[in-house]
Each structure stands twice: as C-alpha cells, then as structure tokens.
Protein backbone atom coordinates (compact mmCIF):
# COMPACT_ATOMS: atom_id res chain seq x y z
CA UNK A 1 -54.49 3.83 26.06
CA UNK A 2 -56.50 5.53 28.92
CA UNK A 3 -54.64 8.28 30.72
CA UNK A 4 -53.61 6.04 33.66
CA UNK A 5 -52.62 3.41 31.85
CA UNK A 6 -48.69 2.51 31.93
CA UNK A 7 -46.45 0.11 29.87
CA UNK A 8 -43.37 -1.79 30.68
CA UNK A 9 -39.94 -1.27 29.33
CA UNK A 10 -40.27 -3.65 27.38
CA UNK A 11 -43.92 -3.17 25.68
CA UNK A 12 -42.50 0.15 24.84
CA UNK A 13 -39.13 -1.33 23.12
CA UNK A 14 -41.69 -3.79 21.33
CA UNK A 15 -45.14 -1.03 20.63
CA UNK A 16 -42.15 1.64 18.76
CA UNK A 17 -39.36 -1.12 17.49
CA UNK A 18 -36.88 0.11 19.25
CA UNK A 19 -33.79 -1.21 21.40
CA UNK A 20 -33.37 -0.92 25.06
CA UNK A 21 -30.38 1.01 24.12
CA UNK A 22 -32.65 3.53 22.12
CA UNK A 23 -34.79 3.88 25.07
CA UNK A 24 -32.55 4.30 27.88
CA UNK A 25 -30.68 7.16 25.68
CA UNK A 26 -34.16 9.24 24.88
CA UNK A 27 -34.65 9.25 28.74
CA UNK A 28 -31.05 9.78 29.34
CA UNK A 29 -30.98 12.95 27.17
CA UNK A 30 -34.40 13.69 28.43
CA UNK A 31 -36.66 13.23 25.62
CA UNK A 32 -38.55 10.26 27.97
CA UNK A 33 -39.05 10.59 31.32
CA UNK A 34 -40.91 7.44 32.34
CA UNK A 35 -41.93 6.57 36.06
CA UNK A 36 -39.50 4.71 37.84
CA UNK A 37 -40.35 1.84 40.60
CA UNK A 38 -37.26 0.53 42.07
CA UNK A 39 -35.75 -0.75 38.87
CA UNK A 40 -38.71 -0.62 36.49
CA UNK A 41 -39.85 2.01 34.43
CA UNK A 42 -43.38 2.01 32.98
CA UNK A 43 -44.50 4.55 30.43
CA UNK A 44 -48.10 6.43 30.23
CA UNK A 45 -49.95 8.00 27.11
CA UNK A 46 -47.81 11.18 27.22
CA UNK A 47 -44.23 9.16 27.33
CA UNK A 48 -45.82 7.41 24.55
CA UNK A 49 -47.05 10.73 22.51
CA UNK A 50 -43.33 12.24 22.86
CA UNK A 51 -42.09 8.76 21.20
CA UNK A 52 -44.60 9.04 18.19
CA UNK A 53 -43.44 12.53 18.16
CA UNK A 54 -39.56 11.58 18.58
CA UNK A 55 -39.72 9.09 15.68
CA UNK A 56 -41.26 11.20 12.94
CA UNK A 57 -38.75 14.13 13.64
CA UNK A 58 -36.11 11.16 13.39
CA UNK A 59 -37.84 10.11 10.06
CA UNK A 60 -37.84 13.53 8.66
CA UNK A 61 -34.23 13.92 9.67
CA UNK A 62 -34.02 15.72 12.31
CA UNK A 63 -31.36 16.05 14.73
CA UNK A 64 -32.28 14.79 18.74
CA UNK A 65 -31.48 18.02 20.14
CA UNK A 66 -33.91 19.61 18.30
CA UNK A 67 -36.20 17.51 19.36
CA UNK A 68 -35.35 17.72 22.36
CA UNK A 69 -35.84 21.64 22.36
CA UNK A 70 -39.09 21.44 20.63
CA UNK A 71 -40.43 19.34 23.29
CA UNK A 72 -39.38 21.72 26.20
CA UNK A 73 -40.88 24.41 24.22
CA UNK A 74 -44.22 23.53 24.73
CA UNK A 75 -43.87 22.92 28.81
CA UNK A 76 -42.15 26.49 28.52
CA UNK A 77 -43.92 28.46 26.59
CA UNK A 78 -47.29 27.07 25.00
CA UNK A 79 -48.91 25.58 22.19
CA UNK A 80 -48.84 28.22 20.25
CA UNK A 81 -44.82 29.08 20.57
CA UNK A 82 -44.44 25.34 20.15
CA UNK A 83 -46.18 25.82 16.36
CA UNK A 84 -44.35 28.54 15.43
CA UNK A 85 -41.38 26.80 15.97
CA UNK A 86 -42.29 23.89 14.05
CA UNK A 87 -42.60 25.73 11.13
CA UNK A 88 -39.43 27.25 11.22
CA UNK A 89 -37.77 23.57 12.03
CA UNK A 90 -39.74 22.43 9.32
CA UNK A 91 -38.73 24.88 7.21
CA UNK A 92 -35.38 24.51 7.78
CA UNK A 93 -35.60 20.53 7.01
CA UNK A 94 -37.21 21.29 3.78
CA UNK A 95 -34.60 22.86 2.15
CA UNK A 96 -32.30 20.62 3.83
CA UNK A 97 -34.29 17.56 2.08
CA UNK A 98 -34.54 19.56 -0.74
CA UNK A 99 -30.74 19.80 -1.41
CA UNK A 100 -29.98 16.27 -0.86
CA UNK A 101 -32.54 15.46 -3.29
CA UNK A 102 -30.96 17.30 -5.63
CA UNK A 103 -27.39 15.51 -4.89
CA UNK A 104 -28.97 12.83 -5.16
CA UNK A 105 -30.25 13.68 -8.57
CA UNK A 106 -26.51 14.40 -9.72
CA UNK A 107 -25.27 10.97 -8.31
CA UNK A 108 -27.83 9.07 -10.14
CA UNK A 109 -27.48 10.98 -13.22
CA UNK A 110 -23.47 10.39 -13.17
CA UNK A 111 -24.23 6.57 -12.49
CA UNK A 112 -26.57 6.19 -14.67
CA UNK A 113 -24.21 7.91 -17.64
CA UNK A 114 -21.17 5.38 -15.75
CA UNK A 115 -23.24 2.39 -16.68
CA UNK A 116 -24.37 3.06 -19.74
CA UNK A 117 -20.92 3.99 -20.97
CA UNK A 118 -19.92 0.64 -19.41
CA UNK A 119 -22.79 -1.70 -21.26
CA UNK A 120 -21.77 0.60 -24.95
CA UNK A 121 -17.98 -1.16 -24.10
CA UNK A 122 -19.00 -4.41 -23.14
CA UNK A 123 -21.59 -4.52 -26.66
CA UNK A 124 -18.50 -3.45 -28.52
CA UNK A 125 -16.69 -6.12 -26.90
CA UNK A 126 -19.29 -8.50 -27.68
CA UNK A 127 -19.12 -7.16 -31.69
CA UNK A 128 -15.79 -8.53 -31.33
CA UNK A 129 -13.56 -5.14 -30.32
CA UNK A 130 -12.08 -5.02 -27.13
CA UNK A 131 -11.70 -1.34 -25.60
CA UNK A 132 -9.30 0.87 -26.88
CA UNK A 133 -8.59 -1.19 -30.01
CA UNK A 134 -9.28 2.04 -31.98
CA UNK A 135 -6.35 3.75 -29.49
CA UNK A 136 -3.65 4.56 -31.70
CA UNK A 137 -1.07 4.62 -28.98
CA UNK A 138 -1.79 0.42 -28.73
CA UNK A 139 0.87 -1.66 -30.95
C-alpha cells in the first residue's frame, strides 16, 4: 500500500476481519480516524498501521483505552516517549498474563484431579461396586 493509497469501509472490515460495528467504534473512540467523503470513509497506510497496531494490543489483552493513549503518545510526545511507554504497558501485561496462567494452572490441576476421581468411581462401578457401598451409614 503506497502512501496515497486509500481503502473502502468495507476492504478494511474484510483486510482485518472485523465488523462494521468494530470499525465504526475504533473511530468513534478515536483509535481510527479515516477520511470522510459525504458518507464514505476510505482508509490510508497509517489508518491501516494503527489497526495492525490496535489488534495485537487486543491480542495481548490489552484494554482500548490504553491503546488509545499509547497512540496519542506518539503524536504528543515522540517515538521515543512512545517506547518507553510500551515497556511499561508491556510490563504491566506480563505479569497480568503471568497470573492468569497460573490460575489457569490451578483450574486444570483441580479438573484434572475431578476427573480422575470420577473415572476411579465409574471403574469401581464397572468391578461391580456402586459408590459408597463401602459407606457404613448405607443399610
């Protein structure tokens, strides 16, 4: 995509599999802010830079409005200001990644445990026991 080169609304729904919906909110909050003729909008290679950008921060999890403030950093203050905040952001996901990892972890660990527990009953059933026959409280 050459620098003057523009897409429709609906090669941009279609290049970043997106919804209309999706699209109208990123230029509603500001993320986007695509040329406008009468009723069209049409999109050129920096529109379509903020959208790669847009849609990895989504994939690493985070939040529009930081984004969103990441983005205005860099018409603010620089490059360089733009970096540094990255890596703080970045930061910041990390450990928020790492955490639900480790949740994550602890569900799959109690699941796990869960169905094993389960197939050991069912096998005892199968050895012709039902549960809680050994339960002394059972007449």
């Amino acid at each position: 995509m050459s620098d003057n080169e523009y897409i429709g609304f609906k090669e941009m729904c279609a290049r970043f599999d997106v919804t209309p919906r999706t699209l109208r909110y990123y230029e509603y909050i500001e993320l986007l802010s695509p040329r406008k003729e009468g009723r069209s909008r049409f999109y050129g290679p920096r529109e379509v830079a903020r959208m790669k950008l847009i849609l990895r921060g989504r994939r690493f999890g985070f939040s529009l409005e930081d984004i969103r403030q990441w983005l205005l950093i860099y018409g603010e203050k620089g490059t360089r200001e733009q970096y540094r905040v990255w890596i703080e952001l970045a930061d910041r996901q990390l450990q928020v990644l790492r955490q639900q990892r480790e949740e994550l972890d602890a569900s799959m660990s109690e699941l796990a445990a869960l169905r094993d527990e389960t197939l050991s009953l069912i096998q005892g059933m199968e050895a012709g026991g039902e549960p809680g026959d050994d339960d002394p409280r059972r007449p």
